[in-house]
Protein backbone atom coordinates (compact mmCIF):
# COMPACT_ATOMS: atom_id res chain seq x y z
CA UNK A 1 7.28 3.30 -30.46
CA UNK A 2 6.05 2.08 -33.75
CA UNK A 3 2.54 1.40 -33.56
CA UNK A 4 -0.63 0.08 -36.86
CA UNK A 5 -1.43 -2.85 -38.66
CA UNK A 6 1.22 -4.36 -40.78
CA UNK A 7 4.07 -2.35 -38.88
CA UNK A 8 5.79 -5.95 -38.19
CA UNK A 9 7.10 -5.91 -41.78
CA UNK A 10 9.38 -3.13 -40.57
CA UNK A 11 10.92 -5.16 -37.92
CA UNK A 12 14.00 -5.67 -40.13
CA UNK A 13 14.54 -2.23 -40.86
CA UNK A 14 14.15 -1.53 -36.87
CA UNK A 15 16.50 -4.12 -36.44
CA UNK A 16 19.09 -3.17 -38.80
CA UNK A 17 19.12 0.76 -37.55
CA UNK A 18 19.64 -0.59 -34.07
CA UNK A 19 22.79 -2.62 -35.07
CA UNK A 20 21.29 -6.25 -35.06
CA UNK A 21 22.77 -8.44 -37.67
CA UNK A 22 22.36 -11.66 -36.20
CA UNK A 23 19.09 -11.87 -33.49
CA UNK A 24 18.00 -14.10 -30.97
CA UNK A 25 13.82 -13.87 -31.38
CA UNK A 26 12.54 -15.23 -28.07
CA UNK A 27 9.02 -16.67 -28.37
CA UNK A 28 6.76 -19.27 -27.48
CA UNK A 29 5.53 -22.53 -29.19
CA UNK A 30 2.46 -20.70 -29.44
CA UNK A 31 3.24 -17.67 -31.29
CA UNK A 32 5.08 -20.28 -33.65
CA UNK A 33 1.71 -21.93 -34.28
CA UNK A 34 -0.12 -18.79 -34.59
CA UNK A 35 2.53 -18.18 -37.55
CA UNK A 36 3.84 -14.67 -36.49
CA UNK A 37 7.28 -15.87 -35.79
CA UNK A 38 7.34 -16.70 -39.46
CA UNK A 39 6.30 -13.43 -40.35
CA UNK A 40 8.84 -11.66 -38.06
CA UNK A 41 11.64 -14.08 -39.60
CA UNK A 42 10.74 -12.87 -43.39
CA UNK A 43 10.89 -8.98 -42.22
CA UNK A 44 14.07 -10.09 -40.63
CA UNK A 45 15.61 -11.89 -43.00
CA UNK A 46 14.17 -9.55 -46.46
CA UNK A 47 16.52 -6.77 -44.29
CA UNK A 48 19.85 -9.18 -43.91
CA UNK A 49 19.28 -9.45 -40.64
CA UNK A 50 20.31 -13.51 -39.52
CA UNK A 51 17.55 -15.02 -36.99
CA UNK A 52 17.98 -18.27 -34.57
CA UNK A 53 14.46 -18.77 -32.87
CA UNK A 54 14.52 -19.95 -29.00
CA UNK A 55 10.97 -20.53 -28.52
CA UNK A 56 10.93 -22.12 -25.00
CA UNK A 57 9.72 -19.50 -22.97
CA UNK A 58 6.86 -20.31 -20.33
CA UNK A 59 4.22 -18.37 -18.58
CA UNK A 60 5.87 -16.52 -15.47
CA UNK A 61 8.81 -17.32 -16.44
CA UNK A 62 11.54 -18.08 -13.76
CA UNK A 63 15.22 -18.25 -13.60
CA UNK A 64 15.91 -21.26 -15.15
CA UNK A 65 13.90 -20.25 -18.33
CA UNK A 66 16.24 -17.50 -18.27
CA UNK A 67 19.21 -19.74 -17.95
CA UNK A 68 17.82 -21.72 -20.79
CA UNK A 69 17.39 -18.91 -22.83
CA UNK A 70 21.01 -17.44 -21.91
CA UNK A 71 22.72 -20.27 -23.26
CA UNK A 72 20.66 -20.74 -26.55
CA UNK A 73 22.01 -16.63 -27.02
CA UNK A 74 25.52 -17.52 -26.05
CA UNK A 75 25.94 -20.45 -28.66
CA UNK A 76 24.39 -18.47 -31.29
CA UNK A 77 26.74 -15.61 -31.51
CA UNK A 78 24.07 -12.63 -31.46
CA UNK A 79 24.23 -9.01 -31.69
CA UNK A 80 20.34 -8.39 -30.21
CA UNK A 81 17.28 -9.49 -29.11
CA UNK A 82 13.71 -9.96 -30.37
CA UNK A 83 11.07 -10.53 -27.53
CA UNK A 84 7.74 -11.90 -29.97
CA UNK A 85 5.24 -12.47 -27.76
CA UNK A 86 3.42 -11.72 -24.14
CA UNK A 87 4.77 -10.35 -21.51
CA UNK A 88 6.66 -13.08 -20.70
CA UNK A 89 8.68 -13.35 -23.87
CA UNK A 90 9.61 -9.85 -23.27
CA UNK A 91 10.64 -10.39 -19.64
CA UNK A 92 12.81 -13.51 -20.73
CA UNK A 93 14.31 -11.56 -23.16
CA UNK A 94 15.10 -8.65 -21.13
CA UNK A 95 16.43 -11.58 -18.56
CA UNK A 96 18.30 -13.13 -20.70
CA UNK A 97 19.98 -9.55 -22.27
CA UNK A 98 21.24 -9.07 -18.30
CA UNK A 99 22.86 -11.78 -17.69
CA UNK A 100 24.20 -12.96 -21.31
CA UNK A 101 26.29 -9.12 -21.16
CA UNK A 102 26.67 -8.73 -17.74
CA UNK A 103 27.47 -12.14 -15.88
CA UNK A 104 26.37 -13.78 -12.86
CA UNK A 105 22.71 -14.60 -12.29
CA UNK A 106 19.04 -13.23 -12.88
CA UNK A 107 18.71 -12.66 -8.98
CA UNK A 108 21.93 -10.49 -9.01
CA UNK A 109 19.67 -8.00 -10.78
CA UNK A 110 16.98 -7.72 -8.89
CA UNK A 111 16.28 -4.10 -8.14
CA UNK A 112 17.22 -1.20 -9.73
CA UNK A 113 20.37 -0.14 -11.99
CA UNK A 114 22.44 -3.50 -11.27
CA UNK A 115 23.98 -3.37 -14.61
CA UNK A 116 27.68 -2.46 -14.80
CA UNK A 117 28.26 -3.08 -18.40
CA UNK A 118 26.19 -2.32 -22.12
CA UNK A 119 23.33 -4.25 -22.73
CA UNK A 120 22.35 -5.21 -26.82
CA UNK A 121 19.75 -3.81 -28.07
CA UNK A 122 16.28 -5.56 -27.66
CA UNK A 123 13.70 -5.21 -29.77
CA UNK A 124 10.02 -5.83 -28.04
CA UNK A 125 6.73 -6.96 -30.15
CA UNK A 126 3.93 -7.75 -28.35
CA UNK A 127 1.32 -9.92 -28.94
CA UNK A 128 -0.79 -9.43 -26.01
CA UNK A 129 -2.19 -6.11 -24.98
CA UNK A 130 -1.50 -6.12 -21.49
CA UNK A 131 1.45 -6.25 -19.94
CA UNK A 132 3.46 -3.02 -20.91
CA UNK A 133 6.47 -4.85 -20.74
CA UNK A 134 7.30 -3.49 -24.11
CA UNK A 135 7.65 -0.15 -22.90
CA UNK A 136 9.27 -1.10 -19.52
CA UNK A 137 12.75 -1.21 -18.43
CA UNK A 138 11.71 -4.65 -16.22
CA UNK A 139 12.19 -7.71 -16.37
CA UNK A 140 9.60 -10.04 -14.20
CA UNK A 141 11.62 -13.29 -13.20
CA UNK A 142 10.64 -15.74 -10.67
CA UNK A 143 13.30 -17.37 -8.59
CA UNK A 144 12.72 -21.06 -9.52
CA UNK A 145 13.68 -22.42 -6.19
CA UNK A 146 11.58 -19.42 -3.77
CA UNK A 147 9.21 -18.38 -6.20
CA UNK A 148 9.92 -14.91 -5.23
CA UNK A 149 8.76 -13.14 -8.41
CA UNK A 150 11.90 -10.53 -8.82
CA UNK A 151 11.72 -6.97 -10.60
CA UNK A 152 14.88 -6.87 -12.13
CA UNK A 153 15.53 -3.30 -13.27
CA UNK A 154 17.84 -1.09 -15.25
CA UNK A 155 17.35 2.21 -17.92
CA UNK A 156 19.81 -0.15 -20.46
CA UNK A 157 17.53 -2.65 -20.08
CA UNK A 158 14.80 -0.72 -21.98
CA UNK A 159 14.09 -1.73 -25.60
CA UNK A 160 15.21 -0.04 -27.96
CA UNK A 161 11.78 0.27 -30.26
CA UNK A 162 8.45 -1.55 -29.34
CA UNK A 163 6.43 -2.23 -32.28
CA UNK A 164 2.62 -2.52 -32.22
CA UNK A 165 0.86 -4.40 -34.47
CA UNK A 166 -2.50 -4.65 -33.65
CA UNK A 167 -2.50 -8.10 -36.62
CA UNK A 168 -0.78 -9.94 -34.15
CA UNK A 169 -3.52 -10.10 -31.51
CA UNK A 170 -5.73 -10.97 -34.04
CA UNK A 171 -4.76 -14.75 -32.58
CA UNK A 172 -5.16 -14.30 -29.16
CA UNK A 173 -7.88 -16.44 -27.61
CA UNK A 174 -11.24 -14.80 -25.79
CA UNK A 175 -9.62 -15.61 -22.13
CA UNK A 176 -5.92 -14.12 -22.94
CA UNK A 177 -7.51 -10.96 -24.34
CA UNK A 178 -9.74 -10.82 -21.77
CA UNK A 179 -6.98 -11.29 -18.90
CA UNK A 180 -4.73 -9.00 -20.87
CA UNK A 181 -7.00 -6.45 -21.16
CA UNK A 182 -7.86 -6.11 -17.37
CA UNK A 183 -4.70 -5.79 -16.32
CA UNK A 184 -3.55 -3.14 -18.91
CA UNK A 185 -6.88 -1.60 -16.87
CA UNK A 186 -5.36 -2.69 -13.66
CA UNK A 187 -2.33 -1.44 -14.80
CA UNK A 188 -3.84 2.22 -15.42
CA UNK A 189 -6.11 2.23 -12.36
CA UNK A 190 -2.71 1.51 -10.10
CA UNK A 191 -0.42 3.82 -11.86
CA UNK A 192 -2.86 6.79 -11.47
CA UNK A 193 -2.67 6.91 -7.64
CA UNK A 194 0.18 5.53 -6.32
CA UNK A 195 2.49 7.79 -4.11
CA UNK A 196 5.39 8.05 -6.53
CA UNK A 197 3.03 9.27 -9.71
CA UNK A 198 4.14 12.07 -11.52
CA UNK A 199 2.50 14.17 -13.72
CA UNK A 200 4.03 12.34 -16.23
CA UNK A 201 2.90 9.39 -15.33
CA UNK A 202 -0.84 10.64 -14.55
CA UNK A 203 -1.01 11.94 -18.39
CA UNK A 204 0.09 8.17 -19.35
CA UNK A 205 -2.40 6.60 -16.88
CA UNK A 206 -5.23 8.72 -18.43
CA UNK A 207 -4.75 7.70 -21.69
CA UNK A 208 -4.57 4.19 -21.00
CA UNK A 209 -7.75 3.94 -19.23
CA UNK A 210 -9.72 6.81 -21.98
CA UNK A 211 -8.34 3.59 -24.69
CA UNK A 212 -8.73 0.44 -22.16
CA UNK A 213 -11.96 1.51 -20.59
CA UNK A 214 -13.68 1.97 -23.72
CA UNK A 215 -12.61 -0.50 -25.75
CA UNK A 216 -11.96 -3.69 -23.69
CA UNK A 217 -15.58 -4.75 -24.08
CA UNK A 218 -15.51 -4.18 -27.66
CA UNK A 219 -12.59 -6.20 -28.53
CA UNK A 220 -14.92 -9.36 -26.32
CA UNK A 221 -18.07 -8.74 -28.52
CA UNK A 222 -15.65 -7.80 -31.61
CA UNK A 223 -12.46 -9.91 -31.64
CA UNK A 224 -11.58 -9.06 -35.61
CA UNK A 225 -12.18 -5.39 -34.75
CA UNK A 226 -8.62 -4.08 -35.27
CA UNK A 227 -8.85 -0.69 -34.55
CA UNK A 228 -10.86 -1.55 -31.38
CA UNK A 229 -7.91 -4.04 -30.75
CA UNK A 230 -4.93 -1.19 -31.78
CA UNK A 231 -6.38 1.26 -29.14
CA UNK A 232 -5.77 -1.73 -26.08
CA UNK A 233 -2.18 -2.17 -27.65
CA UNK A 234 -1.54 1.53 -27.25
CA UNK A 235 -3.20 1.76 -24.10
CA UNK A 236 -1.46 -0.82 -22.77
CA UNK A 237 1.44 0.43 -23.96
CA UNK A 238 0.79 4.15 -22.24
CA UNK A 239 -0.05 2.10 -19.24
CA UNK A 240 3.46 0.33 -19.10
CA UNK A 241 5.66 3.94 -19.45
CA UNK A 242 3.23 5.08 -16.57
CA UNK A 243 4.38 2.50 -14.47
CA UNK A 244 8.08 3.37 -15.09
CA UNK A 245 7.72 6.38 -13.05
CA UNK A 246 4.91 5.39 -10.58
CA UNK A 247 5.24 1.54 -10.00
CA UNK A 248 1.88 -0.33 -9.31
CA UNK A 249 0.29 -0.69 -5.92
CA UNK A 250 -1.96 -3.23 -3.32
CA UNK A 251 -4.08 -5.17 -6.15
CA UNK A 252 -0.70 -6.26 -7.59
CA UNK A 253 0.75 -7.24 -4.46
CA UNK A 254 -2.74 -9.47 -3.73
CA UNK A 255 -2.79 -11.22 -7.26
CA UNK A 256 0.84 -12.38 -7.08
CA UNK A 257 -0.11 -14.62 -4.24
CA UNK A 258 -3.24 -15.67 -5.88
CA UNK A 259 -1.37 -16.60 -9.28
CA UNK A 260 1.52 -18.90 -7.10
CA UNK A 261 -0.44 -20.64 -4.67
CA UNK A 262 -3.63 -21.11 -6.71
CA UNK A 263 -2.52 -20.47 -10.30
CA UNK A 264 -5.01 -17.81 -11.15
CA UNK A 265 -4.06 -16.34 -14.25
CA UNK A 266 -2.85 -12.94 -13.56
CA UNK A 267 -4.81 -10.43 -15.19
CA UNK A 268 -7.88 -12.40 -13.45
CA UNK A 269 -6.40 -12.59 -10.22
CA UNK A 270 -5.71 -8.13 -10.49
CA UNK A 271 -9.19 -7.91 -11.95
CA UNK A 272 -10.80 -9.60 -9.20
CA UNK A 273 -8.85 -7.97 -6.28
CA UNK A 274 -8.88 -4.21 -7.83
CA UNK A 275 -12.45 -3.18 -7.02
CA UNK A 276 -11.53 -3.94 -3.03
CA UNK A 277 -8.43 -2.07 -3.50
CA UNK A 278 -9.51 1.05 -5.41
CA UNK A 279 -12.44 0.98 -2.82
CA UNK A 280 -9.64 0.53 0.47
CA UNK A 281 -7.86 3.65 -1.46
CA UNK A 282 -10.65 5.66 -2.09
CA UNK A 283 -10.64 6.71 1.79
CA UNK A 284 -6.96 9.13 1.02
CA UNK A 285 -8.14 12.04 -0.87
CA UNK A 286 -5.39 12.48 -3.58
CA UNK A 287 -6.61 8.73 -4.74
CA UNK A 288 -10.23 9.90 -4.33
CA UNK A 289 -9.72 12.70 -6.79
CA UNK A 290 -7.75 10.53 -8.70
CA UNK A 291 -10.68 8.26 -9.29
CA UNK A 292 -13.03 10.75 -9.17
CA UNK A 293 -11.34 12.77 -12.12
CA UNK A 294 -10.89 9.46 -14.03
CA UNK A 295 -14.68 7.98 -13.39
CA UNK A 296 -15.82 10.97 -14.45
CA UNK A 297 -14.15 10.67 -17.91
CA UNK A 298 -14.60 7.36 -18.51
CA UNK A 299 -17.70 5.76 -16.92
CA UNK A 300 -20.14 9.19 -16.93
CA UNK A 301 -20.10 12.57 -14.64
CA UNK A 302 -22.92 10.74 -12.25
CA UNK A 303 -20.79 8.47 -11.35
CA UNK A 304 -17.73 10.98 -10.24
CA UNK A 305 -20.43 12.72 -7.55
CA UNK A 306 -18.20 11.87 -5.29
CA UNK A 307 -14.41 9.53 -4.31
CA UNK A 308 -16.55 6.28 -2.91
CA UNK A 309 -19.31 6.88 -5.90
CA UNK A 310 -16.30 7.16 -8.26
CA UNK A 311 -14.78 4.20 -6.59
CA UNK A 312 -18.05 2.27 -6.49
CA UNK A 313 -18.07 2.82 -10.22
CA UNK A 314 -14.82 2.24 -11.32
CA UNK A 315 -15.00 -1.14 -9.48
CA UNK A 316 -18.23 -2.03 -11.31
CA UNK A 317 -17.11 -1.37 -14.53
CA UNK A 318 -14.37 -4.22 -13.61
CA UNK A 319 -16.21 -6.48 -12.39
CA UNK A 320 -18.83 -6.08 -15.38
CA UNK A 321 -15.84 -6.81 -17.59
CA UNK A 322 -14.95 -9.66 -15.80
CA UNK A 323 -18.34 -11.21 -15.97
CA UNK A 324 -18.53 -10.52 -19.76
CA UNK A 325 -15.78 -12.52 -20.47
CA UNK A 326 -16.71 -15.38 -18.11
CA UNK A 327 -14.45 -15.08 -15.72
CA UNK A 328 -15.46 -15.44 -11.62
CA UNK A 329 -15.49 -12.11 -9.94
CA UNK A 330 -15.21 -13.85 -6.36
CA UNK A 331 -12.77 -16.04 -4.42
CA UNK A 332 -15.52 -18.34 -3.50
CA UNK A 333 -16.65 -19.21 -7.31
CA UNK A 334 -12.67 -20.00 -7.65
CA UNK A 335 -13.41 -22.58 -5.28
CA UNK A 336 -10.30 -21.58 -3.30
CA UNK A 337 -10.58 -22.24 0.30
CA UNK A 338 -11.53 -19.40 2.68
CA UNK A 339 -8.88 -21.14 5.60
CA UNK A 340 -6.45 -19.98 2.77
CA UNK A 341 -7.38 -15.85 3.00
CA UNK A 342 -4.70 -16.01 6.09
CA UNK A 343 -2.10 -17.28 4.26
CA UNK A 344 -2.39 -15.18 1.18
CA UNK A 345 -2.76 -12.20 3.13
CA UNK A 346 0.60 -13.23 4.69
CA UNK A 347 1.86 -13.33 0.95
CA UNK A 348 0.60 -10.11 -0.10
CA UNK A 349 2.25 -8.07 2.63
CA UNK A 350 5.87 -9.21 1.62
CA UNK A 351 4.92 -7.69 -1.78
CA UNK A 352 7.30 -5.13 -3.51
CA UNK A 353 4.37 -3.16 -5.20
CA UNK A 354 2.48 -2.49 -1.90
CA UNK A 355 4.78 0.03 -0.76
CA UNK A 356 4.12 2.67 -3.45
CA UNK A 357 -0.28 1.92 -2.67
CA UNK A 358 -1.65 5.50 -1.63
CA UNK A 359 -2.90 3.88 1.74
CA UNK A 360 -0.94 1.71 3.79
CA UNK A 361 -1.73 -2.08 4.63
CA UNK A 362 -1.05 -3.69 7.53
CA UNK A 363 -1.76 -7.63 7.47
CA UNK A 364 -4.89 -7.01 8.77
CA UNK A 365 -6.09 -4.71 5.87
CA UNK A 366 -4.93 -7.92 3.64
CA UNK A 367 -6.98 -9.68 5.54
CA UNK A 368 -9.90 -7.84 4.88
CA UNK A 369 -9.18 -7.26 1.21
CA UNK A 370 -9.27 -11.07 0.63
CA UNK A 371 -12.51 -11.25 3.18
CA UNK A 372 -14.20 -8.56 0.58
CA UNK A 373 -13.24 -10.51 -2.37
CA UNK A 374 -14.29 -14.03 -1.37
């Protein structure tokens, strides 16, 4: 991990001590216009390191983006990867890296240690500060024709060096960093209580939220603030290598449906849904404690009294940070249908992340998780 402002101008060096000599830097048209794949082809290039630029890449990206992006690797001859950009850059990077060295297709992967054969090595530069993806050994791929969203898993797939530079969220709009941020807080909230946590993990968790927690509203009121905006890029980044080892849990598992059949923007869609969860949780007294230690640390001793008052707090501070950046905090004010809560409860329960929650669901308790929300 390489992590401060102006650390992309290193990317070449990174590149060239990780045996890339020719890359594939997988962006967006976005991060084009924002100029920073410019800046990551001069550190590329100042090192003799040769770049082709696929910048295709689209928000939850699927399997044909990864298709897309195999072939533009294939025809260019490289030796690595760059991922420049969200999550989803990283994730089609990471695709593409699985399939490009080890055949077949994206859903062959899906799971855990599929790969048979060396991987190249991938570079991953955020430009968000939410995901963790950076830090992951997951790729997130839809299948275009289900729209199963797949976790596609393996410890080659792993980058090799993720480099934080806080300068390149500098560009990031007031809604991305907003629905970055909360699920980087999402992210550390679910990762602190799930049944597979370690202690590991628990130390990473921590640390995301003592960074997130604090400094989410202060990147809103303070956008150029960059160290306010380098302490979300680490703590997202502590929040991704806590979900290596303890996976995420039911919030997850209800924004997924939320984000496919309504196309609420992800970090919104966990944001609203997390307060309901943490509170459903708060009942199983390893999460309770787990809140309770983590309230107390971030939001104020009064409010860690007890596991529902650390709950009840925990959720407020959430839903106060989605009403400062403007987003709706309830179903209803999405204007989505409450006839709909059925289905989506439906959705939730075929969820992968669901089965590491600290309680378990039944449909029912999806049920009343969307009820609470709307």
């Amino acid at each position: 991990m390489v992590h401060g402002p102006g650390t992309l101008d290193r990317l070449g060096n990174l590149a060239r001590e990780n045996g890339i000599t020719r890359a594939l830097l997988v962006t967006d048209a976005g991060i084009v216009a924002a100029g920073h794949v410019e800046r990551a082809r001069q550190a590329l290039e100042s090192a003799s390191v040769e770049v082709v630029v696929w910048d295709q890449v689209v928000e939850n990206p699927d399997t044909r983006c990864v298709d897309a992006c195999v072939l533009a690797a294939r025809g260019a001859g490289i030796d690595g990867f760059i991922g420049l950009g969200g999550g989803s850059s990283i994730d089609t990077a990471r695709g593409a890296n699985f399939v490009l060295t080890n055949g077949g297709r994206m859903q062959d992967y899906w799971g855990i240690g599929k790969a048979t054969r060396p991987m190249l090595p991938l570079i991953a530069v955020p430009t968000t500060s939410g995901t963790g993806s950076e830090c992951q050994s997951f790729a997130l791929i839809a299948d275009a024709e289900t729209h199963q969203k797949m976790a596609c898993g393996d410890p080659m797939a792993a980058a090799r060096v993720a480099l934080l530079d806080p300068t390149l969220t500098l560009s990031q709009p007031r809604l991305v960093t907003a629905c970055t941020g909360i699920d980087a807080i999402a992210h550390g909230l679910e990762t602190a209580v799930t049944r597979q946590r370690t202690a590991i993990s628990q130390f990473f968790s921590r640390e995301s939220l003592r960074l997130t927690l604090t400094h989410l509203s202060q990147v809103l009121d303070q956008p150029d603030n960059l160290a306010a905006r380098g302490a979300m890029q680490l703590g997202a980044a502590y929040a991704g290598m806590a979900i290596e080892a303890s996976m995420l849990g039911a919030a997850h598992s209800c924004a997924n449906p939320l984000t496919a059949r309504f196309h609420v923007v992800h970090g919104h869609a966990v944001g609203l849904m997390l307060p309901h969860v943490i509170r459903f949780n708060a009942s199983v007294p390893e999460a309770g404690e787990g809140y309770r230690e983590i309230a107390a640390a971030a939001v104020g001793s009064d409010a860690a009294r007890s596991a529902e008052e650390a709950a009840d707090a925990l959720g407020r501070r959430v839903q106060d940070l989605l009403r400062q950046a403007g987003l709706a905090s309830t179903l209803r004010k999405l204007d989505i249908p409450e006839a709909s809560l059925p289905e989506l409860a439906e959705g939730a329960l075929k969820q992968w992340t669901a089965q590491f929650n600290p309680r378990e669901l039944s449909l029912s308790d999806f049920a009343s998780l969307y009820a609470a929300a709307y």
